[in-house]
Protein backbone atom coordinates (compact mmCIF):
# COMPACT_ATOMS: atom_id res chain seq x y z
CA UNK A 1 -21.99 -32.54 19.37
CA UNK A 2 -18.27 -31.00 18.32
CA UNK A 3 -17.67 -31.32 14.67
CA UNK A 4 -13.69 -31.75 14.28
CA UNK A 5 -12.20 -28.89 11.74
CA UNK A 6 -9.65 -31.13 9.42
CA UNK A 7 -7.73 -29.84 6.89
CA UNK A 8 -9.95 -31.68 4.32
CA UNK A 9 -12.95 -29.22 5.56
CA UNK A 10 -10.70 -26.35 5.19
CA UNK A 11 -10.42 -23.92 2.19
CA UNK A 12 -6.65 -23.21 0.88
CA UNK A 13 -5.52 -20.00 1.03
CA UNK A 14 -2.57 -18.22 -1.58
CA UNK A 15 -0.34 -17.89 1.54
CA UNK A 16 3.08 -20.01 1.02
CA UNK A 17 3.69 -22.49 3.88
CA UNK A 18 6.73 -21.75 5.85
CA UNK A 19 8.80 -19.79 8.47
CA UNK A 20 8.21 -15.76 7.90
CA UNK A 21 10.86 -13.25 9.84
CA UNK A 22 14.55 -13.66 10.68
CA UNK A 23 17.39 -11.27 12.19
CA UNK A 24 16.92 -9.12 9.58
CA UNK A 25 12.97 -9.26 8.29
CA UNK A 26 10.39 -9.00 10.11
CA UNK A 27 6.87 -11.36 9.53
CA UNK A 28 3.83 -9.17 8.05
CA UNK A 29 0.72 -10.69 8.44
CA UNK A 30 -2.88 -10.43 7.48
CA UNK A 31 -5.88 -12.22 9.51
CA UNK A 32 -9.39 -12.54 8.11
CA UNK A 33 -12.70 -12.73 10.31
CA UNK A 34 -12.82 -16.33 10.50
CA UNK A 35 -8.96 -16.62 12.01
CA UNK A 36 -7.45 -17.91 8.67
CA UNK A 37 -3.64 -16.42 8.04
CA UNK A 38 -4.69 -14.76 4.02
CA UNK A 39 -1.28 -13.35 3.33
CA UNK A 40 2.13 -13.33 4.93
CA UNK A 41 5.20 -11.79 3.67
CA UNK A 42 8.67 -10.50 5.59
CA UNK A 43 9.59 -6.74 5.65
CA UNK A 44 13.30 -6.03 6.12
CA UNK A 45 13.78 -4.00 9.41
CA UNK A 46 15.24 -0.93 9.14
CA UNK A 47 18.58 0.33 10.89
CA UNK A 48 18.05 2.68 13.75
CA UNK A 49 19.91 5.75 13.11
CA UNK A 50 23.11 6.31 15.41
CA UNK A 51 22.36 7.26 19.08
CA UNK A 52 25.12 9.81 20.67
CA UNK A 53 25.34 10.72 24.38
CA UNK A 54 27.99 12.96 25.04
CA UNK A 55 31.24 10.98 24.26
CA UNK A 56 29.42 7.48 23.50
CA UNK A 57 28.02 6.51 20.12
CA UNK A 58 25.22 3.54 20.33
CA UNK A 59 24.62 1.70 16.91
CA UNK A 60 23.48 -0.95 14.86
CA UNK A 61 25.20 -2.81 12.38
CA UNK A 62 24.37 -6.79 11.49
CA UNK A 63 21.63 -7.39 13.97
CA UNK A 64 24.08 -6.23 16.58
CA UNK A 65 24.66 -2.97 18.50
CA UNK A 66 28.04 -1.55 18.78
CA UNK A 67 28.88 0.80 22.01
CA UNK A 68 31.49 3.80 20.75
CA UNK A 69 33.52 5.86 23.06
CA UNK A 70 35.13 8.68 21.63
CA UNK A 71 34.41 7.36 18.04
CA UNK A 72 36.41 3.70 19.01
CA UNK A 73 33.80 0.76 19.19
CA UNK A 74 34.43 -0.70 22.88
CA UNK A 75 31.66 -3.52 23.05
CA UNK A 76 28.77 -4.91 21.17
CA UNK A 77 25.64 -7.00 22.02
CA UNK A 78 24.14 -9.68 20.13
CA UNK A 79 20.18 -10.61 19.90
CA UNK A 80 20.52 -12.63 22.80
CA UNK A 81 21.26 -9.95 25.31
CA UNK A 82 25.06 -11.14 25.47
CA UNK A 83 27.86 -8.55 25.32
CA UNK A 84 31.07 -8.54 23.90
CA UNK A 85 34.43 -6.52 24.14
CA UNK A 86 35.61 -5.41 21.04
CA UNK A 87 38.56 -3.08 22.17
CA UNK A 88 40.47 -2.29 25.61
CA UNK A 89 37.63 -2.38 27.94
CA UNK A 90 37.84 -2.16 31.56
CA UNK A 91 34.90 -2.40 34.06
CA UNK A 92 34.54 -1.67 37.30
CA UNK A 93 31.67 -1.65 40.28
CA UNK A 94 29.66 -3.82 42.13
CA UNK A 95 27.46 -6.07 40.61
């Protein structure tokens, strides 16, 4: 026989119902033996510091990182993977 586990058998815990981590915060959670979620929180995620390569300068700023050449921002790229031009860019090469 399989006893059903409803929310009536189950204990409450202090953890606040909802949605935990965005762009900018990230969800911090704690797990107890039994599987049960006993505290959740968000933690803001830090910036990365500034990434040079010769005459290119990789960044983040907004949840978005910015692609510098020669200290002028050229592109970005969002959290979906997309980029955009941000100043005179010109590409070239097969795809």
């Amino acid at each position: 026989m399989t006893t059903k586990v409803t929310s009536n058998v189950l204990e409450n815990t202090t953890v606040t119902p909802g949605t935990y981590g965005n762009a900018t915060q990230t969800s911090t959670i704690t797990v107890d033996t039994q599987g049960r979620i006993t505290s959740a929180a968000n933690t803001s995620i830090t910036s990365a510091p500034a990434l040079n390569t010769g005459n290119w300068t990789i960044f983040e700023s907004g949840g978005k990182l910015y692609f510098a050449y020669g200290g002028v921002n050229k592109f970005s790229m969002d959290s979906s993977g997309n980029f955009v031009a941000v100043n005179n860019v010109t590409a070239a090469g097969t795809p």
